[in-house]
N, C-alpha and C. Protein backbone atom coordinates (compact mmCIF):
# COMPACT_ATOMS: atom_id res chain seq x y z
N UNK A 1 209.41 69.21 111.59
CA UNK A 1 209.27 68.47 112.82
C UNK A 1 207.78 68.29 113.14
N UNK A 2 206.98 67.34 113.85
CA UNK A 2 206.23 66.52 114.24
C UNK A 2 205.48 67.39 115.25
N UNK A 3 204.41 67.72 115.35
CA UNK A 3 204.29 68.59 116.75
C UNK A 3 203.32 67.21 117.98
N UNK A 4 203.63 66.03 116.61
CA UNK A 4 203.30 65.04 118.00
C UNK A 4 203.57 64.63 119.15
N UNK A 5 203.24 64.13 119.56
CA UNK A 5 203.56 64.02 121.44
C UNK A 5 204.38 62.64 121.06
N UNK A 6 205.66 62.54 121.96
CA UNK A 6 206.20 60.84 121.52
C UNK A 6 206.24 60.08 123.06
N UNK A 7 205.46 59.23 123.59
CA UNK A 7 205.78 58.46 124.77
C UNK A 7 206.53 57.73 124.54
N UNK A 8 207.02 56.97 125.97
CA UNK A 8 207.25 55.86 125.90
C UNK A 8 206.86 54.44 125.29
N UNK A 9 205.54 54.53 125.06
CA UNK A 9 204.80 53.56 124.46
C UNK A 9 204.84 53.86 122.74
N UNK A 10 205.22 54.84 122.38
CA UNK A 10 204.84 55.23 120.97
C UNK A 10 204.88 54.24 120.17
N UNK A 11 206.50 53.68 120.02
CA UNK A 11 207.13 52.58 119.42
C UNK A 11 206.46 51.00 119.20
N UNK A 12 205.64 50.97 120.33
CA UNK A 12 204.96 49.80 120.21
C UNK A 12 202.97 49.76 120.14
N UNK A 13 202.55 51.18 120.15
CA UNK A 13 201.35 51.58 119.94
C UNK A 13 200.28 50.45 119.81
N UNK A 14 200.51 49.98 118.25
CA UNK A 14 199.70 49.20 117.50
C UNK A 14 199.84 47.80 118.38
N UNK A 15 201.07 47.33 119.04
CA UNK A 15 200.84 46.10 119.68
C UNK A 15 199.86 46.41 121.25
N UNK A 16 200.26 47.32 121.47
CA UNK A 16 199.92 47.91 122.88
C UNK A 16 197.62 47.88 123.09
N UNK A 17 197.21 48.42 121.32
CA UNK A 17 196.68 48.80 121.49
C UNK A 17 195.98 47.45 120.92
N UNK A 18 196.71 46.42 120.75
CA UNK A 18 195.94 44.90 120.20
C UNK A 18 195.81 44.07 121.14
N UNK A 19 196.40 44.15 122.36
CA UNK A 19 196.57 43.70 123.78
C UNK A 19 195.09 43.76 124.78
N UNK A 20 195.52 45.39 124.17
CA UNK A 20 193.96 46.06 125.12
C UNK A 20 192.63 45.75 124.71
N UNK A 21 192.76 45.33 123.09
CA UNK A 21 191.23 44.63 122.48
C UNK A 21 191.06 43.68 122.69
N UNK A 22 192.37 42.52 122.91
CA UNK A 22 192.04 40.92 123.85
C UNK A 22 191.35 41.02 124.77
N UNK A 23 192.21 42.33 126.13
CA UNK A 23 191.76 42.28 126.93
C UNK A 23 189.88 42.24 127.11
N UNK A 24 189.64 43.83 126.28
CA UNK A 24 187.96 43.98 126.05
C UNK A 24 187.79 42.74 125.60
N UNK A 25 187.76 41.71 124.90
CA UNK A 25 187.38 40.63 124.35
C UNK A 25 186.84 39.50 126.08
N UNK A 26 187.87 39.86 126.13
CA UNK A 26 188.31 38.71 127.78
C UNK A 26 186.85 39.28 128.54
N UNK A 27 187.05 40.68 128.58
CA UNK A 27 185.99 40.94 129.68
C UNK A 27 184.27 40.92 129.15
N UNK A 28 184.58 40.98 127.98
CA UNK A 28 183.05 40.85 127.26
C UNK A 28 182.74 38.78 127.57
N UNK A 29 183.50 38.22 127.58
CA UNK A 29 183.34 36.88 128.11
C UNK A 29 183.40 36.56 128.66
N UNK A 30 183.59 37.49 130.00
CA UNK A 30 183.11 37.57 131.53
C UNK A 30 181.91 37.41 131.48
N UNK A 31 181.15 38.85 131.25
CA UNK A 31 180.06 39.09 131.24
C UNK A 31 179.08 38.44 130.26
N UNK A 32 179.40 37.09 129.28
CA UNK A 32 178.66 36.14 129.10
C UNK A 32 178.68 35.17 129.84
N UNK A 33 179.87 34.77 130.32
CA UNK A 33 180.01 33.45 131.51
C UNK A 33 178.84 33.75 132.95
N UNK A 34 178.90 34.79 132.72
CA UNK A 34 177.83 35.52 133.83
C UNK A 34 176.34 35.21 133.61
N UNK A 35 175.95 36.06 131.90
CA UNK A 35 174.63 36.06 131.48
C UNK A 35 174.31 34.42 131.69
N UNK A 36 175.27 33.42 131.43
CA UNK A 36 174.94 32.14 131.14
C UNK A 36 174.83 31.22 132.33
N UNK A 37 175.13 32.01 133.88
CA UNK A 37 175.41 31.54 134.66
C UNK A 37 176.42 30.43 134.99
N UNK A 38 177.37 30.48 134.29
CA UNK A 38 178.77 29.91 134.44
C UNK A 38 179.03 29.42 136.16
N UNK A 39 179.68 28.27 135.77
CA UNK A 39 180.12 27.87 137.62
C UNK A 39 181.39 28.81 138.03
N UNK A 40 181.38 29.15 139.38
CA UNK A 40 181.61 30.59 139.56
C UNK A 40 183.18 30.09 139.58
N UNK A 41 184.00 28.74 139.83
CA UNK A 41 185.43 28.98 139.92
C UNK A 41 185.56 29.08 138.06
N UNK A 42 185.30 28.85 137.48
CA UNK A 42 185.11 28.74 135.99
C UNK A 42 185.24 30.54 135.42
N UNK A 43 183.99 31.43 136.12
CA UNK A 43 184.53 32.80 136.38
C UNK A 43 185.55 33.39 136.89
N UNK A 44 185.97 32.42 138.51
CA UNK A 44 187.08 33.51 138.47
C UNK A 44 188.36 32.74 137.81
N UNK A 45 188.01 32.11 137.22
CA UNK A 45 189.50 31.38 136.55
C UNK A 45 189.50 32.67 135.35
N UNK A 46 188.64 33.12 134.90
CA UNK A 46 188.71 34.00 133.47
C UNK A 46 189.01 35.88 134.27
N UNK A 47 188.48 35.51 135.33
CA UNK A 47 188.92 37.14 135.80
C UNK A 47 190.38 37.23 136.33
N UNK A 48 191.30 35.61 136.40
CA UNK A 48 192.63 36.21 136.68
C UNK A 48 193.04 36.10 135.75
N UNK A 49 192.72 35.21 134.72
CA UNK A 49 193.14 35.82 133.06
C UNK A 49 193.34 37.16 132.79
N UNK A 50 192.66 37.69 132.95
CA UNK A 50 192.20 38.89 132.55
C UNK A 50 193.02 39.73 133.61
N UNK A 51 193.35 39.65 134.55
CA UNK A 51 193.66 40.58 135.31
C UNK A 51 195.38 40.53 134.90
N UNK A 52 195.95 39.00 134.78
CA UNK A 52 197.25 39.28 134.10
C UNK A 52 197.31 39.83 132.98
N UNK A 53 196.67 39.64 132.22
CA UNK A 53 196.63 40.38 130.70
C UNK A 53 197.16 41.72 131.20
N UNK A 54 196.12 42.32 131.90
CA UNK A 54 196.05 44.06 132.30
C UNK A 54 198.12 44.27 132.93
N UNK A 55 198.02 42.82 133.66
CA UNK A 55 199.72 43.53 134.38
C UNK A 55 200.30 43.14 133.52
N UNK A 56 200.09 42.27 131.97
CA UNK A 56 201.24 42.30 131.09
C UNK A 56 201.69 43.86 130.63
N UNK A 57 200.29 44.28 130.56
CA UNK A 57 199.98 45.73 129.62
C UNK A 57 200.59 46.61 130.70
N UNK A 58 200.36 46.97 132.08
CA UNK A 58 201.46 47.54 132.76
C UNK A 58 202.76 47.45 132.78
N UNK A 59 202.83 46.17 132.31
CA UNK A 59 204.43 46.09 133.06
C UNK A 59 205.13 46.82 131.61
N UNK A 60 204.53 46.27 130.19
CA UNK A 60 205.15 46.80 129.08
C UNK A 60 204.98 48.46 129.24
N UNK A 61 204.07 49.09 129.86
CA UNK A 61 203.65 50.70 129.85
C UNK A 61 205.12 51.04 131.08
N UNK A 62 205.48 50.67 131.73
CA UNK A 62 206.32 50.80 132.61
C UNK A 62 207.80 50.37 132.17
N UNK A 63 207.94 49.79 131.18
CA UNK A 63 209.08 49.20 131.18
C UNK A 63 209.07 50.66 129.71
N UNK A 64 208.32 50.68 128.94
CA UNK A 64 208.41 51.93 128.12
C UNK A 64 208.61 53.40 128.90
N UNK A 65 207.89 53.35 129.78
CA UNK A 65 208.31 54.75 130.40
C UNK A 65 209.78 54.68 131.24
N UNK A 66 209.96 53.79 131.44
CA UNK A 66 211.14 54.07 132.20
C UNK A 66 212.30 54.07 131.11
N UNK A 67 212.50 53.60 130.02
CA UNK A 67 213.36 53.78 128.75
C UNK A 67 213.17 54.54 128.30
N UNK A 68 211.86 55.18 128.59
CA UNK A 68 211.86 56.71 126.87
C UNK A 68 211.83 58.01 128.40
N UNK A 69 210.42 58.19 129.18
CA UNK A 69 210.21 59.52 129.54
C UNK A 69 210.82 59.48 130.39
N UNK A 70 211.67 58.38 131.78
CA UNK A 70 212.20 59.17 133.15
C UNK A 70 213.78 59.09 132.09
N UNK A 71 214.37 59.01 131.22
CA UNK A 71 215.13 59.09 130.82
C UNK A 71 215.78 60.75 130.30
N UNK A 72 213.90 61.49 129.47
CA UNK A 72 213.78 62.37 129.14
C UNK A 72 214.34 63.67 130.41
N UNK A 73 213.22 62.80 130.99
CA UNK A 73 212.91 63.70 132.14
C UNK A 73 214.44 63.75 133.31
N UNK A 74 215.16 62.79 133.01
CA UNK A 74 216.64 62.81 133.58
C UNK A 74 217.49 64.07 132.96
N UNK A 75 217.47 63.88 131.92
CA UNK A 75 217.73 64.82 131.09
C UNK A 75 217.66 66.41 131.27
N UNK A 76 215.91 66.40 131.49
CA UNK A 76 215.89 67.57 131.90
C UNK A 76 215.97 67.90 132.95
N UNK A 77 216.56 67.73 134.01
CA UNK A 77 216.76 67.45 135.63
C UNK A 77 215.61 67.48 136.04
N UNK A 78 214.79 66.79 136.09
CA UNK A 78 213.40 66.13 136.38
C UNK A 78 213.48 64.32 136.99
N UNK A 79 214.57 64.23 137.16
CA UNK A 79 215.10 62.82 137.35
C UNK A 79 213.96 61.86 138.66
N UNK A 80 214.78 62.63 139.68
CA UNK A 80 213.82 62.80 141.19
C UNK A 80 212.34 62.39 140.92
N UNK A 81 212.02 63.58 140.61
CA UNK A 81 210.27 63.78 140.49
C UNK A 81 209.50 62.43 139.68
N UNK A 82 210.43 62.22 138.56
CA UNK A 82 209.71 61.30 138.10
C UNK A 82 210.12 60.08 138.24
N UNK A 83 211.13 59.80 138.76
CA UNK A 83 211.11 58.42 139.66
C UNK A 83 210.15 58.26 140.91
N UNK A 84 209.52 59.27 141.85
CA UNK A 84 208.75 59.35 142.53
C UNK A 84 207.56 59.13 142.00
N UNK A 85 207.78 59.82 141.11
CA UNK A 85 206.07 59.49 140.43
C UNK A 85 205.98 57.99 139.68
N UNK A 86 206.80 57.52 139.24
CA UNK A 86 206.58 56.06 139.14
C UNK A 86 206.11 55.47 140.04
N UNK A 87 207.20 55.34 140.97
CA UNK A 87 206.79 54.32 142.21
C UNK A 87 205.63 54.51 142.85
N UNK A 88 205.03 55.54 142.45
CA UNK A 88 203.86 55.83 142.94
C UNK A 88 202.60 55.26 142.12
N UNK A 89 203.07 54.93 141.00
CA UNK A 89 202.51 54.36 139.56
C UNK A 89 202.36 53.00 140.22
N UNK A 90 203.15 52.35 140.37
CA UNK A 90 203.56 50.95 140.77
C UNK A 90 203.27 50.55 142.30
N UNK A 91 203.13 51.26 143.28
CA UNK A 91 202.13 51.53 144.40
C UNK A 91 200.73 51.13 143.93
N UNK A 92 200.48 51.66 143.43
CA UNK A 92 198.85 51.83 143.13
C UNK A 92 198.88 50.66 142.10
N UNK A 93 199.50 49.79 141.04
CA UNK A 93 199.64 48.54 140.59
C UNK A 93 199.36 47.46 141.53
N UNK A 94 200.22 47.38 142.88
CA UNK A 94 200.18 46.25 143.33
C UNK A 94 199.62 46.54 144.78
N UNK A 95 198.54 47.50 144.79
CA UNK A 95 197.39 47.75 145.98
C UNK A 95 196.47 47.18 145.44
N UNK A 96 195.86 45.61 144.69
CA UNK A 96 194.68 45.44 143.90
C UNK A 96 193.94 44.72 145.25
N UNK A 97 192.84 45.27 145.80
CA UNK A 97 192.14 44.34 146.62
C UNK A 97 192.65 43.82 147.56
């Protein structure tokens, strides 16, 4: 046996973690639209790009945890706690600004 750790996300890792290099990509072309002085709706047209990108990547981190660990954690009568602690996850998601 594995003494690896398995999340929710495990299964999809490599996509998860090709998402998050767009994202860095996205924001490194912020910060040229910037150096170049870009017209500023032109900026924030690329920072809500970017900001959905990030809630695609939540919503898939959330839709994995709620199939693999509050499942686990149901299991282990931990059910409660970690449904609380989601929503608390997802609180703090949609408090942006």
């Amino acid at each position: 046996m594995s003494d690896q750790v398995v999340r929710g996300y495990t299964a999809t890792k490599d996509q998860l973690l090709g998402r998050l290099r767009r994202v860095e990509g996205q924001v490194r072309g912020l910060e040229r639209m910037v150096e170049e002085d870009r017209y500023c709706i032109d900026v924030l047209t690329q920072i809500s790009a970017v900001q959905a990108a990030l809630d695609k990547v939540a919503l898939g981190l959330l839709d994995g945890h709620t199939r693999h660990c509050m499942r686990t954690g149901a299991e282990e009568g931990r059910g409660d706690e970690m449904a609380s602690e989601m929503m608390a996850a997802v609180g703090r998601l949609l408090r942006r600004g």
